[in-house]
C-alpha atoms as a PDB file:
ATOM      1  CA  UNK A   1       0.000   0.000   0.000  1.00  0.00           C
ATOM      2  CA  UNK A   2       2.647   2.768   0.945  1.00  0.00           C
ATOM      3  CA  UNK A   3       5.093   2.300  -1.946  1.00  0.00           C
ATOM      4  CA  UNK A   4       2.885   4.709  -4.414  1.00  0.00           C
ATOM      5  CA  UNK A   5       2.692   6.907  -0.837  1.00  0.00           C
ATOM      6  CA  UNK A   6       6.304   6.955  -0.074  1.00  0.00           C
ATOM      7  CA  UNK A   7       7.468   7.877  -3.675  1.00  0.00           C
ATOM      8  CA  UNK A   8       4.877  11.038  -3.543  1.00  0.00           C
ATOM      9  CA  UNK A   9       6.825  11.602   0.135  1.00  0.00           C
ATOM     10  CA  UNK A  10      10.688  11.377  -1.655  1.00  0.00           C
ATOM     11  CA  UNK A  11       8.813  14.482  -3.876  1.00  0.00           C
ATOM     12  CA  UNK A  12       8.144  16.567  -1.155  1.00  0.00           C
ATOM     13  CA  UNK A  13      11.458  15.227   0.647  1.00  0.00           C
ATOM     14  CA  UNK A  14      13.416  16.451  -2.640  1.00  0.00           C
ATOM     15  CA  UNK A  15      11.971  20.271  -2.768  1.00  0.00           C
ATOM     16  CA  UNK A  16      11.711  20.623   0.908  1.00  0.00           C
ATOM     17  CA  UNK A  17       8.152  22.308   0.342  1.00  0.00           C
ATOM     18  CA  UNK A  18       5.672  22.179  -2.416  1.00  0.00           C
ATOM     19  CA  UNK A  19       3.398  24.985  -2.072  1.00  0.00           C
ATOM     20  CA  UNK A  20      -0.060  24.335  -3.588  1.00  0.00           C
ATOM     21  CA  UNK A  21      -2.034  21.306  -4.056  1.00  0.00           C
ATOM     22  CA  UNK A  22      -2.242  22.463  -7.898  1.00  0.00           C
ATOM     23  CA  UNK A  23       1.533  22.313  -7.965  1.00  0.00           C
ATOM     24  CA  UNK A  24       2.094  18.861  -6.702  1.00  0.00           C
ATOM     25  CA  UNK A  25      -0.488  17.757  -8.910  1.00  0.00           C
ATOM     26  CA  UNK A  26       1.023  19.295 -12.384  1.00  0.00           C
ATOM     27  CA  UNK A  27       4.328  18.203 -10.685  1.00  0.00           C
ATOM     28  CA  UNK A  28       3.472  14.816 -10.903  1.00  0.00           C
ATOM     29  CA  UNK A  29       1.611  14.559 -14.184  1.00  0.00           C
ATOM     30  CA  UNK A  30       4.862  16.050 -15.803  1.00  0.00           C
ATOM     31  CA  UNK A  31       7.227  13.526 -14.051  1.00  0.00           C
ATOM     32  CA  UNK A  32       5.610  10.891 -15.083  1.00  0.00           C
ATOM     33  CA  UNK A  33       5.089  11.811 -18.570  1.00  0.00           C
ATOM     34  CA  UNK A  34       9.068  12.374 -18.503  1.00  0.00           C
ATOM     35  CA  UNK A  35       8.979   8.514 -17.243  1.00  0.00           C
ATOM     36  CA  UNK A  36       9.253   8.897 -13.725  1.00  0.00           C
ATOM     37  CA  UNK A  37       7.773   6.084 -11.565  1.00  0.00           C
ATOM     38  CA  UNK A  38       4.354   7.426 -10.286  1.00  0.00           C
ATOM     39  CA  UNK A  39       1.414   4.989 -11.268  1.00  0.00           C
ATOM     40  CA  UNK A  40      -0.847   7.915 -10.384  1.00  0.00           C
ATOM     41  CA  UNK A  41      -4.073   8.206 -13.004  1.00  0.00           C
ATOM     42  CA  UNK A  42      -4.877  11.301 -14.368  1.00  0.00           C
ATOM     43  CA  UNK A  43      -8.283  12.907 -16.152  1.00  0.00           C
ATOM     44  CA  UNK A  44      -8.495  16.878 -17.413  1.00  0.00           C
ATOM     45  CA  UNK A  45      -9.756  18.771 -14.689  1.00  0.00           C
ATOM     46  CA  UNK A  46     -10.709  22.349 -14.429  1.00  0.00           C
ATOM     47  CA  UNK A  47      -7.165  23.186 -14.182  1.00  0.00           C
ATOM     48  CA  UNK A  48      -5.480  20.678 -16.300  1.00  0.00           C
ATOM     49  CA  UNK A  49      -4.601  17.143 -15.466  1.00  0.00           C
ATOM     50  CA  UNK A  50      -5.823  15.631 -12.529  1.00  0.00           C
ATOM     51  CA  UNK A  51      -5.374  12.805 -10.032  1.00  0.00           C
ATOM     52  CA  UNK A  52      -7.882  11.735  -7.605  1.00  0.00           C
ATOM     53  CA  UNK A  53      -5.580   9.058  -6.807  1.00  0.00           C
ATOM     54  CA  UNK A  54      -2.754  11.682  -5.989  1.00  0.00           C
ATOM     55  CA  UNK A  55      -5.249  13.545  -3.536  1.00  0.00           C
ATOM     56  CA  UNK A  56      -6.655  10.840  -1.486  1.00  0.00           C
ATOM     57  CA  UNK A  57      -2.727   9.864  -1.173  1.00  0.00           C
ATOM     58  CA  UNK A  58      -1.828  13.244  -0.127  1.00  0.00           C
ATOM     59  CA  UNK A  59      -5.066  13.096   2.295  1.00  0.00           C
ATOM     60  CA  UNK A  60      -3.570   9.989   4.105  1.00  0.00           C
ATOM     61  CA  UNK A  61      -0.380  10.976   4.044  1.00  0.00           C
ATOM     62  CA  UNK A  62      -1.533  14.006   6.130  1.00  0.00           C
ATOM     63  CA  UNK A  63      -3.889  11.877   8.353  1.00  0.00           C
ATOM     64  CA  UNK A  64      -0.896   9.420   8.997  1.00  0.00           C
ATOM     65  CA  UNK A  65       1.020  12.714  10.352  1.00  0.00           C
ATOM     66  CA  UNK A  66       3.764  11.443   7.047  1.00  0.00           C
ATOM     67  CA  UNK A  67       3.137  15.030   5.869  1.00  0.00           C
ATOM     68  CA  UNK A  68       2.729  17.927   7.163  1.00  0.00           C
ATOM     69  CA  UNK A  69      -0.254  20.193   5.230  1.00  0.00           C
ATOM     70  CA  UNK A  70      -0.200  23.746   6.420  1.00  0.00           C
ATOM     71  CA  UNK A  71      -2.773  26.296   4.221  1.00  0.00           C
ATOM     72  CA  UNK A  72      -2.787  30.365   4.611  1.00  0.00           C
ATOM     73  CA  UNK A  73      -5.592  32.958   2.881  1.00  0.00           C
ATOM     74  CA  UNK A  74      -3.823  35.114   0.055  1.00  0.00           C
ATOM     75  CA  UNK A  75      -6.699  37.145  -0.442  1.00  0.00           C
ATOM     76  CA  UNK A  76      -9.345  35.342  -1.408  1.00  0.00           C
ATOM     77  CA  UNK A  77      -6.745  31.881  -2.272  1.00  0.00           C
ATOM     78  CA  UNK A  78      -6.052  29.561   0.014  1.00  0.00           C
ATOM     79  CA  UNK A  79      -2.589  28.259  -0.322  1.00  0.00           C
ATOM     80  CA  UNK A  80      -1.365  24.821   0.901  1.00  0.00           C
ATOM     81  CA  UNK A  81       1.972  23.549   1.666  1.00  0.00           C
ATOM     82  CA  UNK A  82       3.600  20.458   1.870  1.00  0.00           C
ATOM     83  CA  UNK A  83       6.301  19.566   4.235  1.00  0.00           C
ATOM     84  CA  UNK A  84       7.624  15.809   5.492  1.00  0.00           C
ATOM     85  CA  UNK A  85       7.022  15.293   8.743  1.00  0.00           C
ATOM     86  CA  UNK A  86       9.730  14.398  11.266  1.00  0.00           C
ATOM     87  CA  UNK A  87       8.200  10.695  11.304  1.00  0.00           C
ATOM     88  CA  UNK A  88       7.800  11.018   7.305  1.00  0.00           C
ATOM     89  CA  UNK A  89      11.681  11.671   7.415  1.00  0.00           C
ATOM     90  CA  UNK A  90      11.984   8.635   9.856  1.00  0.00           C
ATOM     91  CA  UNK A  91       9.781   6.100   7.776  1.00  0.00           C
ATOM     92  CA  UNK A  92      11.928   7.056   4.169  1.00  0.00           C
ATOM     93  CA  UNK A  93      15.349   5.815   6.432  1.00  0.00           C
ATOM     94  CA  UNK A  94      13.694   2.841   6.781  1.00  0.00           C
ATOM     95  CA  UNK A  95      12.177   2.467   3.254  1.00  0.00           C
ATOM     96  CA  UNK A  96      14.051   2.942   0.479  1.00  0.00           C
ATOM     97  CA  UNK A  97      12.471   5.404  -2.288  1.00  0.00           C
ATOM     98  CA  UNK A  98      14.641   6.867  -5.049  1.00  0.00           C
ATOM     99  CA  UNK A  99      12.851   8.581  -8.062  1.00  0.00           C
ATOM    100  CA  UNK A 100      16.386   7.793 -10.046  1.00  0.00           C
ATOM    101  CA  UNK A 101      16.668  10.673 -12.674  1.00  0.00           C
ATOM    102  CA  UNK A 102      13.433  12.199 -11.645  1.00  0.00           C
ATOM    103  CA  UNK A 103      14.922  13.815  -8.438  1.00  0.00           C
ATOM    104  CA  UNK A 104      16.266  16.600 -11.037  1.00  0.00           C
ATOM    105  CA  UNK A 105      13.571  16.888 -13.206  1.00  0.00           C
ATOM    106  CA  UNK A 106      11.455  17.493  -9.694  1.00  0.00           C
ATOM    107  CA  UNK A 107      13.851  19.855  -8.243  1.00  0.00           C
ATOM    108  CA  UNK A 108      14.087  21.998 -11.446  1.00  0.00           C
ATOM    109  CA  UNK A 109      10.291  21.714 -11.651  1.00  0.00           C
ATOM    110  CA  UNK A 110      10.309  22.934  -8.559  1.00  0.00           C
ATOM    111  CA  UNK A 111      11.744  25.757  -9.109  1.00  0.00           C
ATOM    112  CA  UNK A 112       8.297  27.179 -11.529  1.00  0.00           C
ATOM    113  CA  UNK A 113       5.299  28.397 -10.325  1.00  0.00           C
ATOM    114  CA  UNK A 114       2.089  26.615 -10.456  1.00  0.00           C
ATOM    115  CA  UNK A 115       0.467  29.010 -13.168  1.00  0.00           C
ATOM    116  CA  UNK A 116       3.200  27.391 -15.845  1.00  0.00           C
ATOM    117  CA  UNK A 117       3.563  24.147 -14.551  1.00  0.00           C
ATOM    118  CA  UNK A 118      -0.513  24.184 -15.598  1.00  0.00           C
ATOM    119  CA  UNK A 119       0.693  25.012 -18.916  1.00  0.00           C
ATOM    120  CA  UNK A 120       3.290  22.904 -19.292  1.00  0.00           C
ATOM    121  CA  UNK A 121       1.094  20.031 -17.831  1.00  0.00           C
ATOM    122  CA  UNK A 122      -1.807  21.109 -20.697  1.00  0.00           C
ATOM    123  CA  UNK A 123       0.681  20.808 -23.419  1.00  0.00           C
ATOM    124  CA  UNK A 124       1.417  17.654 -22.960  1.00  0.00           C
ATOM    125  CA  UNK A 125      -1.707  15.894 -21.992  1.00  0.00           C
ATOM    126  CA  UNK A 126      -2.291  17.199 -25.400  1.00  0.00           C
ATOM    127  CA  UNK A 127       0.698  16.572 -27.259  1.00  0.00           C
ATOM    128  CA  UNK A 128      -0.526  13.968 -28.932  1.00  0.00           C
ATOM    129  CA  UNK A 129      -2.222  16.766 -31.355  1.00  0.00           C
ATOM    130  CA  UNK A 130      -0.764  19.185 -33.882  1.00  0.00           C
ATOM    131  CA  UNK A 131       0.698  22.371 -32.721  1.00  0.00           C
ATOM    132  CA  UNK A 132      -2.258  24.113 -33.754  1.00  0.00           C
ATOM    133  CA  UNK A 133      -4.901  22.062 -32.680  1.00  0.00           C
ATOM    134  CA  UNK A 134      -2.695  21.827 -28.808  1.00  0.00           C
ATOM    135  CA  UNK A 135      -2.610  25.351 -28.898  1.00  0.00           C
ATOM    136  CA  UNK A 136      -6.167  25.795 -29.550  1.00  0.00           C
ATOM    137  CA  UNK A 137      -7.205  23.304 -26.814  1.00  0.00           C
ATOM    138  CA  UNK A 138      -4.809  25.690 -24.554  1.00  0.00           C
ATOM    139  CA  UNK A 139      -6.480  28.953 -25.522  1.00  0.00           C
ATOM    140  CA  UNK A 140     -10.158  27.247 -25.055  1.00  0.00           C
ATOM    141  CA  UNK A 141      -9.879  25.407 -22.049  1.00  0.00           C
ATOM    142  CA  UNK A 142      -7.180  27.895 -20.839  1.00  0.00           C
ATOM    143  CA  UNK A 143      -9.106  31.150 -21.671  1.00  0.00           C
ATOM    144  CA  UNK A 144      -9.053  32.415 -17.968  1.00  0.00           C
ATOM    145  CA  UNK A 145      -5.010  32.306 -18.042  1.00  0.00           C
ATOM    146  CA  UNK A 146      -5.212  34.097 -20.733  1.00  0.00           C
ATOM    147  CA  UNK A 147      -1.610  32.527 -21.768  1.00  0.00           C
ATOM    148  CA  UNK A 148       0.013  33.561 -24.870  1.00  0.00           C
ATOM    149  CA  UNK A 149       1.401  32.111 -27.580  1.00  0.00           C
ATOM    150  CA  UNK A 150       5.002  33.067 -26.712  1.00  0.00           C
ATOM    151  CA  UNK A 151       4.230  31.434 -23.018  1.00  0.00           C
ATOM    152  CA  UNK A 152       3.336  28.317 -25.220  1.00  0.00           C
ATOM    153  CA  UNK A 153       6.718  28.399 -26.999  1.00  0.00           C
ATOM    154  CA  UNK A 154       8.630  29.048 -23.441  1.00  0.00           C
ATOM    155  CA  UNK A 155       6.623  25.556 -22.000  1.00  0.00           C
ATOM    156  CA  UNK A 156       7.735  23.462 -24.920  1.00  0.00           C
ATOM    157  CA  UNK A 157      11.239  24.749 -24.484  1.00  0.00           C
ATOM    158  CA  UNK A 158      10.638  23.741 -21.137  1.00  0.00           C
ATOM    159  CA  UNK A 159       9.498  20.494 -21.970  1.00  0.00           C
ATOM    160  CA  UNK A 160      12.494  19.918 -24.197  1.00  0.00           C
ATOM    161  CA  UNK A 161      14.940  20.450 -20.961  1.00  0.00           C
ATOM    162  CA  UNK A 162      13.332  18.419 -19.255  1.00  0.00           C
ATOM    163  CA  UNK A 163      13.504  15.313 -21.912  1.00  0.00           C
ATOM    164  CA  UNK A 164      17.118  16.472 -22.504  1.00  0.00           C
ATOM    165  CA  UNK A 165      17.782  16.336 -18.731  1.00  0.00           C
ATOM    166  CA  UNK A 166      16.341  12.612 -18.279  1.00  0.00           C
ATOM    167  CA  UNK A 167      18.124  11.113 -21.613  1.00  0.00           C
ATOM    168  CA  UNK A 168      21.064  13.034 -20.031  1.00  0.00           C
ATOM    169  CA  UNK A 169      21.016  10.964 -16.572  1.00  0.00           C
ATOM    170  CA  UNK A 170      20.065   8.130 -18.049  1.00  0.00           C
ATOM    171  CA  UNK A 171      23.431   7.855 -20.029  1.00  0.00           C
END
């Protein structure tokens, strides 16, 4: 039962602190379309891919006292974060969990904010299309981020680091 849970704990163990349930979840849906090993399932959602899976995990992670959710207002957004607890730290001595070359893809994901990681995430759920009809479905379902098209360029560029960063660990 836990293995799928302790991988999703060596993510927030990596970063330190995800901040935002959207975050983790486009954090996630990218590694494992770079072939990280996350078995999560994921649907299109309001704001791009989404895991049901990946939020009951994160919900018993929290109730096991594995994680740590804190949330704050911004306004009128509430913002979570994600930190390992001190007995989350203690179980992943015990157990194990490497991501292998998706600890740098998550770190330098990591490093984005949520808003472009939902991009990113949108592109390629949909990369299976042309570049028109992707960028279509992003200015459509996307019409509230109001993203433009030299945004889209920048998240395929980003895209392309990231697939150049795993073939470069894995050789």
């Amino acid at each position: 039962m836990l293995k799928e849970h302790a991988k999703i704990m060596r993510l927030v163990e990596i970063v330190g602190e995800v901040k935002g349930r959207k975050k983790l979840q486009k954090m996630v849906y990218i590694a494992k379309k770079m072939q990280v090993d996350f078995e999560e399932r994921f649907e299109f959602h309001m704001f791009g891919p989404y895991s049901e899976e990946l939020t009951l995990r994160m919900d018993e992670l929290c109730s096991l006292g594995l994680v740590d959710e804190q949330w704050e207002t911004k306004g009128a957004i509430e913002v979570y974060r994600y930190t390992l607890s001190d007995v989350g730290h203690d179980f992943l001595r015990f157990h194990e969990v490497e991501l292998g070359m998706g600890e740098a893809l998550i770190t330098r994901m990591n490093g984005e904010n949520s808003r472009f990681l939902e991009l990113v995430s949108t592109i390629l759920y949909f990369e299976h299309l042309s570049y028109e009809e992707m960028k279509n479905k992003v200015f459509t379902l996307k019409s509230k981020q109001k993203y433009t098209e030299e945004e889209i360029q920048k998240g395929l560029m980003f895209i392309e680091e990231l697939k150049q960063m795993s073939q470069a660990i894995v050789q």
